[in-house]
C-alpha atoms as a PDB file:
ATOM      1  CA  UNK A   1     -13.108 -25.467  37.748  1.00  0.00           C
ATOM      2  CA  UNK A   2     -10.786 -23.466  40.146  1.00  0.00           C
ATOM      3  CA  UNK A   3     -13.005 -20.366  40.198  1.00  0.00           C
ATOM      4  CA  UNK A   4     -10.297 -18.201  38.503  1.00  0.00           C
ATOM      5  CA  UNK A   5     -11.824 -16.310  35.770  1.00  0.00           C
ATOM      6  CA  UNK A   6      -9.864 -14.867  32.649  1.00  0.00           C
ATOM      7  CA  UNK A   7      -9.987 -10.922  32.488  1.00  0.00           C
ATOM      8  CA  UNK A   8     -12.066  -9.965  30.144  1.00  0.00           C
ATOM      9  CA  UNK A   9     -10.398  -7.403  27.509  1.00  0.00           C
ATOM     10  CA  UNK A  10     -12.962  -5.333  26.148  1.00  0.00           C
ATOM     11  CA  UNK A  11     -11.603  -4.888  22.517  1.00  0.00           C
ATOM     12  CA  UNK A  12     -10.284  -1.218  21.405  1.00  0.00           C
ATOM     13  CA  UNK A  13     -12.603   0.641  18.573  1.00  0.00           C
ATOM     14  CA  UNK A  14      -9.059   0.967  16.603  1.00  0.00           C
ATOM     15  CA  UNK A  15      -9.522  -2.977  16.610  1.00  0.00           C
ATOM     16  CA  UNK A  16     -13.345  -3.566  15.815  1.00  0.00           C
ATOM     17  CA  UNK A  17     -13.018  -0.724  13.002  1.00  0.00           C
ATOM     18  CA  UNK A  18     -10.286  -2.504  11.550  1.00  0.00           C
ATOM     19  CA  UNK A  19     -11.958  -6.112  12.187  1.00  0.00           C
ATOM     20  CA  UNK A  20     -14.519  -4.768  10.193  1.00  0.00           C
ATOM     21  CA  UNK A  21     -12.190  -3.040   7.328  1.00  0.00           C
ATOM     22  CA  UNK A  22     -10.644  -6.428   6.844  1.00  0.00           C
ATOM     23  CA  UNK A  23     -13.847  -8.339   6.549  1.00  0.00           C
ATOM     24  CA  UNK A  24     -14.731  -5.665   4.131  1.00  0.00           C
ATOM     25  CA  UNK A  25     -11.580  -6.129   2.036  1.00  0.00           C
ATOM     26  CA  UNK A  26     -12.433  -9.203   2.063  1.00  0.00           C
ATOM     27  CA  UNK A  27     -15.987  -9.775   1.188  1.00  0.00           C
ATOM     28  CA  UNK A  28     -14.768  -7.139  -1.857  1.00  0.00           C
ATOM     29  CA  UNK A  29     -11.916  -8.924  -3.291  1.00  0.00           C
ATOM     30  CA  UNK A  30     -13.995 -11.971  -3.774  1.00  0.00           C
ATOM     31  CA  UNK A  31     -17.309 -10.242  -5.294  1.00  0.00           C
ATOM     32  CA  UNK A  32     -16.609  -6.399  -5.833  1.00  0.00           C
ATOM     33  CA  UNK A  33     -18.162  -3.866  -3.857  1.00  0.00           C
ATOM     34  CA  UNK A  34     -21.733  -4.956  -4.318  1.00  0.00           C
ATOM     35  CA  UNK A  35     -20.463  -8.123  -2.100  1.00  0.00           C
ATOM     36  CA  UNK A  36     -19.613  -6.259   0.995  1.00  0.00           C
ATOM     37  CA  UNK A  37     -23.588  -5.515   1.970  1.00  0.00           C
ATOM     38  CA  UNK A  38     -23.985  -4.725   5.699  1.00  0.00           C
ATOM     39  CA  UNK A  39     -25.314  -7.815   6.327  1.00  0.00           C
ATOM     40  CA  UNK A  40     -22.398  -9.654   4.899  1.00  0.00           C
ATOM     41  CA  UNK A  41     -19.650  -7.723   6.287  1.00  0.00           C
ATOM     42  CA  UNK A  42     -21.506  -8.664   9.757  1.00  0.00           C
ATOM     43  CA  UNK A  43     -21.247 -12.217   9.318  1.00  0.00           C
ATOM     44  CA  UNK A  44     -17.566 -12.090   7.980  1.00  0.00           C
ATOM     45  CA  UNK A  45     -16.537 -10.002  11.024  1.00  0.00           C
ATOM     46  CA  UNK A  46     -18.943 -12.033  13.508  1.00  0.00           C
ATOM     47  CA  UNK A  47     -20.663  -8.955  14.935  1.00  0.00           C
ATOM     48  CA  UNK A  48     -24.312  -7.561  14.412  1.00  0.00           C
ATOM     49  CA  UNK A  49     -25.039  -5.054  11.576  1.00  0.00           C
ATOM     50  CA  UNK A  50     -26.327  -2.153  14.730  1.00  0.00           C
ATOM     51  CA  UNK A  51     -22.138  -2.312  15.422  1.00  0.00           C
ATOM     52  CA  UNK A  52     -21.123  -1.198  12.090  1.00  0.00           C
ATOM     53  CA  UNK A  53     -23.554   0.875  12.024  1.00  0.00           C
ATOM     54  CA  UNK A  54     -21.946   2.482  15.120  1.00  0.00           C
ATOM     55  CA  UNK A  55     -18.591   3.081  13.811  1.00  0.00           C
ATOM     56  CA  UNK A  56     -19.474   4.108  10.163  1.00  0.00           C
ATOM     57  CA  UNK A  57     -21.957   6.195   9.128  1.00  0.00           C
ATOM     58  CA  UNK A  58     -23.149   4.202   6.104  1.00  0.00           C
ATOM     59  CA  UNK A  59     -21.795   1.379   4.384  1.00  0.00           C
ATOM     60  CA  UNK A  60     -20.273   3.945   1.318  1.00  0.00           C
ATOM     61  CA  UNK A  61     -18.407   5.261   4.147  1.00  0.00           C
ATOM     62  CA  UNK A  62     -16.936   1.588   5.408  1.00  0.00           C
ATOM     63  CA  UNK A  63     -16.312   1.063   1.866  1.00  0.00           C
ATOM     64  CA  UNK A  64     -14.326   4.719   1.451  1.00  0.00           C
ATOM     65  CA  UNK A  65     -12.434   3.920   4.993  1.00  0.00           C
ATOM     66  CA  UNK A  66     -11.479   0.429   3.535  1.00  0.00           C
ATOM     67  CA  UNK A  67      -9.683   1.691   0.497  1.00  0.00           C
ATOM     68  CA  UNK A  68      -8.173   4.302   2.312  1.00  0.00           C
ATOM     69  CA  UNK A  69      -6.782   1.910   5.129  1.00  0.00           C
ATOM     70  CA  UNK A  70      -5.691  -0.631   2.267  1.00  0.00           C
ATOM     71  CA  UNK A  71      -3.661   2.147   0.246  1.00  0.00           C
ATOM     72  CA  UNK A  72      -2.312   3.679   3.913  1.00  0.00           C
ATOM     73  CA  UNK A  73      -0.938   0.307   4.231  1.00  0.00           C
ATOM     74  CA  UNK A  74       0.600  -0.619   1.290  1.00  0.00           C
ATOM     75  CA  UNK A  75       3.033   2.737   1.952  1.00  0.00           C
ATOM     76  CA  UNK A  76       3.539   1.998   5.036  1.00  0.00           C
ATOM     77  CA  UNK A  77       4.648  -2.190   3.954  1.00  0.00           C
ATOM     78  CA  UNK A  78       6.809  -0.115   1.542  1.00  0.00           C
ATOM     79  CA  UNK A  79       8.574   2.376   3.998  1.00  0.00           C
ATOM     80  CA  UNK A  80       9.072  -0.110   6.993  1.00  0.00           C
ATOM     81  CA  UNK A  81      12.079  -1.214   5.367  1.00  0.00           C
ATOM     82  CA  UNK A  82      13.141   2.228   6.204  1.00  0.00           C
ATOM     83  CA  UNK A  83      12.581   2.356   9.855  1.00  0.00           C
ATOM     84  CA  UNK A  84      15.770   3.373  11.489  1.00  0.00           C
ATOM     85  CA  UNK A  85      17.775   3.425   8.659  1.00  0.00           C
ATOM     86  CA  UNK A  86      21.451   4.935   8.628  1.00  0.00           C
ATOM     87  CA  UNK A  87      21.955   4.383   5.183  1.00  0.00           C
ATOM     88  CA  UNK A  88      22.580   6.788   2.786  1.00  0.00           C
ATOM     89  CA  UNK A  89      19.939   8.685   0.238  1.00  0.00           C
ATOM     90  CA  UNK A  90      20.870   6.318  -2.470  1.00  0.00           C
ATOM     91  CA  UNK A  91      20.135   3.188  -0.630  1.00  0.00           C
ATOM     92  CA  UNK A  92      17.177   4.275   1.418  1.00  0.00           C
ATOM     93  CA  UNK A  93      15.756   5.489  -2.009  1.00  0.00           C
ATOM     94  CA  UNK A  94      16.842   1.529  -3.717  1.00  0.00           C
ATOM     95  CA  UNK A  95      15.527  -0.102  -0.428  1.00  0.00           C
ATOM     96  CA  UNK A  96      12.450   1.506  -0.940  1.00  0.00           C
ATOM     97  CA  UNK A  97      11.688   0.927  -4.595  1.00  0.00           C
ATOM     98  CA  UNK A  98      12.731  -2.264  -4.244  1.00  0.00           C
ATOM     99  CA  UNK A  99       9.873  -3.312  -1.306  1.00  0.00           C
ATOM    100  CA  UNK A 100       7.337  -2.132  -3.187  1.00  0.00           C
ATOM    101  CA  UNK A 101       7.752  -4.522  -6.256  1.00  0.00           C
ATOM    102  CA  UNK A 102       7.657  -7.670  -3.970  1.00  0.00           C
ATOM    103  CA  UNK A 103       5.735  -9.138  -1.121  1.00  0.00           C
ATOM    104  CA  UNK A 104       3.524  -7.973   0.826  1.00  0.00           C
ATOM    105  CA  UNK A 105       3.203  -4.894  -0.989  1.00  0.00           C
ATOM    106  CA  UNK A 106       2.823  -7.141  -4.787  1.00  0.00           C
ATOM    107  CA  UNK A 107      -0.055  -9.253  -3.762  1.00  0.00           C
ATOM    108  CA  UNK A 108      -2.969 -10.540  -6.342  1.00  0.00           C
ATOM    109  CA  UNK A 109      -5.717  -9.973  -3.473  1.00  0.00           C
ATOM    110  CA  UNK A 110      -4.952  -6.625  -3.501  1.00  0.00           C
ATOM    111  CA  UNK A 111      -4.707  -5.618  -6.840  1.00  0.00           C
ATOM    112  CA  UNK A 112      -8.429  -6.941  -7.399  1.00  0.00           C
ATOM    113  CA  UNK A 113      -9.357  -4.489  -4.768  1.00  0.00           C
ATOM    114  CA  UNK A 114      -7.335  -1.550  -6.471  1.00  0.00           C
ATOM    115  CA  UNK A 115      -8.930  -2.289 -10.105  1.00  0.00           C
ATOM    116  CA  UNK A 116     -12.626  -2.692  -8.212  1.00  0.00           C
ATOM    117  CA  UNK A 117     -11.937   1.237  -6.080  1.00  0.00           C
ATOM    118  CA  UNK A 118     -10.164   2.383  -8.884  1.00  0.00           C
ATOM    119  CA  UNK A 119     -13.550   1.817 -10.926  1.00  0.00           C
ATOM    120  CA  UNK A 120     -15.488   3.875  -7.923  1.00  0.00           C
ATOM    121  CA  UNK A 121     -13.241   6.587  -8.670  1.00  0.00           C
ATOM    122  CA  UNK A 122     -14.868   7.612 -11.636  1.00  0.00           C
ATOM    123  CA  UNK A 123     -18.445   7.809 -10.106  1.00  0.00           C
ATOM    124  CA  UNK A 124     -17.970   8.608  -6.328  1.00  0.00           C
ATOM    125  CA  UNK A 125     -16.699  12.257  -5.735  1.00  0.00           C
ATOM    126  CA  UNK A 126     -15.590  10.732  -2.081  1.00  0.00           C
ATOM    127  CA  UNK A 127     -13.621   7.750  -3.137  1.00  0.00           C
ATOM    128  CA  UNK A 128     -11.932   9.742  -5.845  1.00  0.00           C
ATOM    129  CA  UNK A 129     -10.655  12.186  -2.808  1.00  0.00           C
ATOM    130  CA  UNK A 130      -9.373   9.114  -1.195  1.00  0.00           C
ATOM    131  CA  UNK A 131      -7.678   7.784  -4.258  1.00  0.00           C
ATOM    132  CA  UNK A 132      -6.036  11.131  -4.495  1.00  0.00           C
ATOM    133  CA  UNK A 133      -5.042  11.976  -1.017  1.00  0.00           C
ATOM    134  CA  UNK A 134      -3.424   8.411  -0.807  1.00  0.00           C
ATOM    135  CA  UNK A 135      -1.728   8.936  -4.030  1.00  0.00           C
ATOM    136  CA  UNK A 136       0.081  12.021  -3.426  1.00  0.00           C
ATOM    137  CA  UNK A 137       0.882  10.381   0.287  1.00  0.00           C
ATOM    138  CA  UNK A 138       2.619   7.870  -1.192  1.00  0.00           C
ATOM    139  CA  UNK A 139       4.270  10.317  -4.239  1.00  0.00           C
ATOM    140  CA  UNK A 140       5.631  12.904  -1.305  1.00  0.00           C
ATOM    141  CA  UNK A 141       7.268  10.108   0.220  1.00  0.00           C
ATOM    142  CA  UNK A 142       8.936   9.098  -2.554  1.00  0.00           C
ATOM    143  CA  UNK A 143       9.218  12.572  -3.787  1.00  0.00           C
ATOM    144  CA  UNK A 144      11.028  12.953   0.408  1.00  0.00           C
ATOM    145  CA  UNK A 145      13.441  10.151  -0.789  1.00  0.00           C
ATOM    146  CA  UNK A 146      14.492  11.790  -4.033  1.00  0.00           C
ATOM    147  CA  UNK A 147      14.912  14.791  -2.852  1.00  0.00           C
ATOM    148  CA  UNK A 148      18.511  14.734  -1.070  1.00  0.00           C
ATOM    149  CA  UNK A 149      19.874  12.559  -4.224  1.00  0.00           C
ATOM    150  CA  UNK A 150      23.230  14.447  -4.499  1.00  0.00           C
ATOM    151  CA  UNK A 151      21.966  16.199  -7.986  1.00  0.00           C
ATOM    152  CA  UNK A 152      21.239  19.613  -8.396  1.00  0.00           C
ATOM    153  CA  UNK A 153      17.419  19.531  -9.699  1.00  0.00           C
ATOM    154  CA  UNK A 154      14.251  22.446  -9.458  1.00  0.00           C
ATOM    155  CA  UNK A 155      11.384  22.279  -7.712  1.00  0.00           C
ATOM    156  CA  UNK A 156       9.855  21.579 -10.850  1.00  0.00           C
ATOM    157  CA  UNK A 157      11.962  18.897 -11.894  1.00  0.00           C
ATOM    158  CA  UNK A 158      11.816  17.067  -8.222  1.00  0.00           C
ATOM    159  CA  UNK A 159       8.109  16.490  -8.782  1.00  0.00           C
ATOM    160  CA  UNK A 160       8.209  15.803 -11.783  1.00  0.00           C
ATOM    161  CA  UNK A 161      10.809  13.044 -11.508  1.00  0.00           C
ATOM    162  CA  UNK A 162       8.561  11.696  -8.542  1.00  0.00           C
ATOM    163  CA  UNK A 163       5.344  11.703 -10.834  1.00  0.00           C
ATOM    164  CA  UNK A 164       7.514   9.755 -13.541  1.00  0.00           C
ATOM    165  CA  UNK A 165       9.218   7.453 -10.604  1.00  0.00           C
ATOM    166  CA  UNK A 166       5.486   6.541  -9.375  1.00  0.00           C
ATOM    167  CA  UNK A 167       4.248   5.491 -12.829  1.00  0.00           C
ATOM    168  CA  UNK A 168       6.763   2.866 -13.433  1.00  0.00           C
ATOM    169  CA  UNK A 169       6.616   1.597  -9.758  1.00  0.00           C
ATOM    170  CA  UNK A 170       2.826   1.560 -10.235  1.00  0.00           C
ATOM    171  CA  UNK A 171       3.110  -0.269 -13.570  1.00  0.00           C
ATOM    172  CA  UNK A 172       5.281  -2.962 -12.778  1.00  0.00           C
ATOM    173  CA  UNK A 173       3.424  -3.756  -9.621  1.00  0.00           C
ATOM    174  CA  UNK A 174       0.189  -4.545 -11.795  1.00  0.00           C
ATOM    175  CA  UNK A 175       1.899  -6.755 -13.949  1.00  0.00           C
ATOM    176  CA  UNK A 176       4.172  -8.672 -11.002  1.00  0.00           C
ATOM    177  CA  UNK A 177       0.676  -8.822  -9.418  1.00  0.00           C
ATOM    178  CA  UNK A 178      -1.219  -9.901 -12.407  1.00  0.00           C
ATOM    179  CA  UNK A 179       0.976 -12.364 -13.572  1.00  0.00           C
ATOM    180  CA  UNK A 180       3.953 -13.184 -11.225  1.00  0.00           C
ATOM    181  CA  UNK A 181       4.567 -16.232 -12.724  1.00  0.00           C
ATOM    182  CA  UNK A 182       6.285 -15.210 -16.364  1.00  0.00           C
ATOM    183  CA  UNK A 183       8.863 -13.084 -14.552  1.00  0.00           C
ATOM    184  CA  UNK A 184      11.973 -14.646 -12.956  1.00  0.00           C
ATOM    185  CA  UNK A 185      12.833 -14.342  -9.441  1.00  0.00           C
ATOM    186  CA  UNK A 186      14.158 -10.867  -8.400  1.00  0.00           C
ATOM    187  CA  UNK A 187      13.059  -9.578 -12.499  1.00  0.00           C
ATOM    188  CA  UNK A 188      10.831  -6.650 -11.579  1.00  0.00           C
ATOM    189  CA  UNK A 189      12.534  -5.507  -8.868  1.00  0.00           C
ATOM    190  CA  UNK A 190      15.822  -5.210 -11.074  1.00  0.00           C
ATOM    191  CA  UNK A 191      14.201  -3.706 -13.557  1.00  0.00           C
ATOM    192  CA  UNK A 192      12.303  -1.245 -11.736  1.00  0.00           C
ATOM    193  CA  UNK A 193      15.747  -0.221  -9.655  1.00  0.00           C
ATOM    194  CA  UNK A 194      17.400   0.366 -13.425  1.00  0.00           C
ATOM    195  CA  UNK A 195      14.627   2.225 -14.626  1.00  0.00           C
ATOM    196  CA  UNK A 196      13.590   4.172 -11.773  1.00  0.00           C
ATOM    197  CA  UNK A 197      17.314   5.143 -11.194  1.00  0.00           C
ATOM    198  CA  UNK A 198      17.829   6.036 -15.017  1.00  0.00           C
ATOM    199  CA  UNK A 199      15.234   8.873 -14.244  1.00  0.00           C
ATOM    200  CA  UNK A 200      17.157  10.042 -11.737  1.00  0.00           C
ATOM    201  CA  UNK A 201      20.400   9.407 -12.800  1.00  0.00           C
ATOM    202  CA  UNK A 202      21.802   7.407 -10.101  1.00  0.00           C
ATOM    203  CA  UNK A 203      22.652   3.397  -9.521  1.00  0.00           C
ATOM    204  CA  UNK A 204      20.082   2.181  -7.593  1.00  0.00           C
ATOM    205  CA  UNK A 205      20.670  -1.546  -8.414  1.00  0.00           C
ATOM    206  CA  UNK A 206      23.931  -1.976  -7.532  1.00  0.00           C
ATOM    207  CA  UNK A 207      22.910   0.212  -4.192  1.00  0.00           C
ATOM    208  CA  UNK A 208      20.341  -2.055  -3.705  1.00  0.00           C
ATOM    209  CA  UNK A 209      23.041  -5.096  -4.251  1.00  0.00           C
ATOM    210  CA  UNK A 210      25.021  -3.793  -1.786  1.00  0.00           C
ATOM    211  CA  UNK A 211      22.348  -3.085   0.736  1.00  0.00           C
ATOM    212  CA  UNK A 212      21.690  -7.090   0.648  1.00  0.00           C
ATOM    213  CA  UNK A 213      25.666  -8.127   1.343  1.00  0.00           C
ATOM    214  CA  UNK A 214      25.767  -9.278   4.780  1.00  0.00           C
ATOM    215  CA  UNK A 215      28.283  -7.298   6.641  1.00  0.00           C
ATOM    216  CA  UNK A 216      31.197  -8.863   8.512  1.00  0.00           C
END
């Protein structure tokens, strides 16, 4: 030995909270949400139950952070294909609906976890707020992307076209997670460009299309 020691990096508490999220997600995707006991979330994350106990209050509210964190991230998969964009409205609105409806953001891991927090929903007055404040996040940002669509549409209608735009997204992301395999390549995110831009009355697809074209 030389003598020269490593520095040691004392790890953030952004980092052993999220450690402990993902050995959470984990621990539920595999066995629900009666899986992810203290103890067992400890061992996945290699730390001692007194540390989880330090950053959450219980292990409901691990659980409650974990969805959150897992539906926080599946909008933000979808909108990094935005970052720094100088396209226009039309294709930042196809180049969005588009990433949902394929990996990362279409994954079979986490639509287990969805279907498992979606059935908390119904009996935990906490996880339902989550489920709702992460819906509407993601809805306003698509709602932000429909919005300067060169159409003249109300309030009323702009919401309501973002409500109807959501339920097909969300629809044909179960089934392309569910079942990937009896769709051909590129299917469901064709489809859900045509639909989603018959709502809206624009041509997302061939936006999309275009988007793709490397440029000279």
């Amino acid at each position: 030995m030389n003598g020269i020691r490593r520095p040691y990096r004392r790890e953030t508490e952004d980092v052993r909270r999220e450690a402990l999220i993902s050995a959470a997600l984990d621990l539920i995707a595999v066995g629900g949400i009666k899986a992810a006991t203290v103890r067992a979330i400890a061992e996945k994350a290699g730390v001692t139950s007194g540390l989880i106990r330090h950053y959450f209050a219980s292990k409901e509210d691990l659980v409650r952070e974990s969805y959150h964190w897992m539906m926080q991230r599946m909008t933000a998969d979808s909108a990094d294909v935005l970052k720094d964009s100088e396209c226009d409205s039309i294709t930042d609105l196809a180049v969005f609906v588009a990433a949902t409806l394929v990996p990362p953001v279409v994954d079979a891991a986490r639509l287990g976890l969805w279907a498992g927090f979606m059935h908390e929903v119904q009996h935990d007055p906490l996880i339902r707020q989550v489920h709702i404040q992460t819906y509407l996040c993601y809805r306003d940002v698509l709602q932000s992307l429909i919005g300067p669509l060169p159409r003249a549409v109300s309030a009323e209608q702009l919401r309501a076209d973002a409500i109807a735009c959501n339920g097909v997204i969300d629809g044909l992301w179960m089934e392309a997670c569910a079942v990937p395999e009896i769709f051909a390549p590129g299917e469901i995110q064709r489809i859900g460009l045509t639909s989603v831009g018959a709502i809206l009355g624009v041509d997302l697809l061939s936006a999309h299309e275009k988007s793709q074209r490397p440029t000279s």
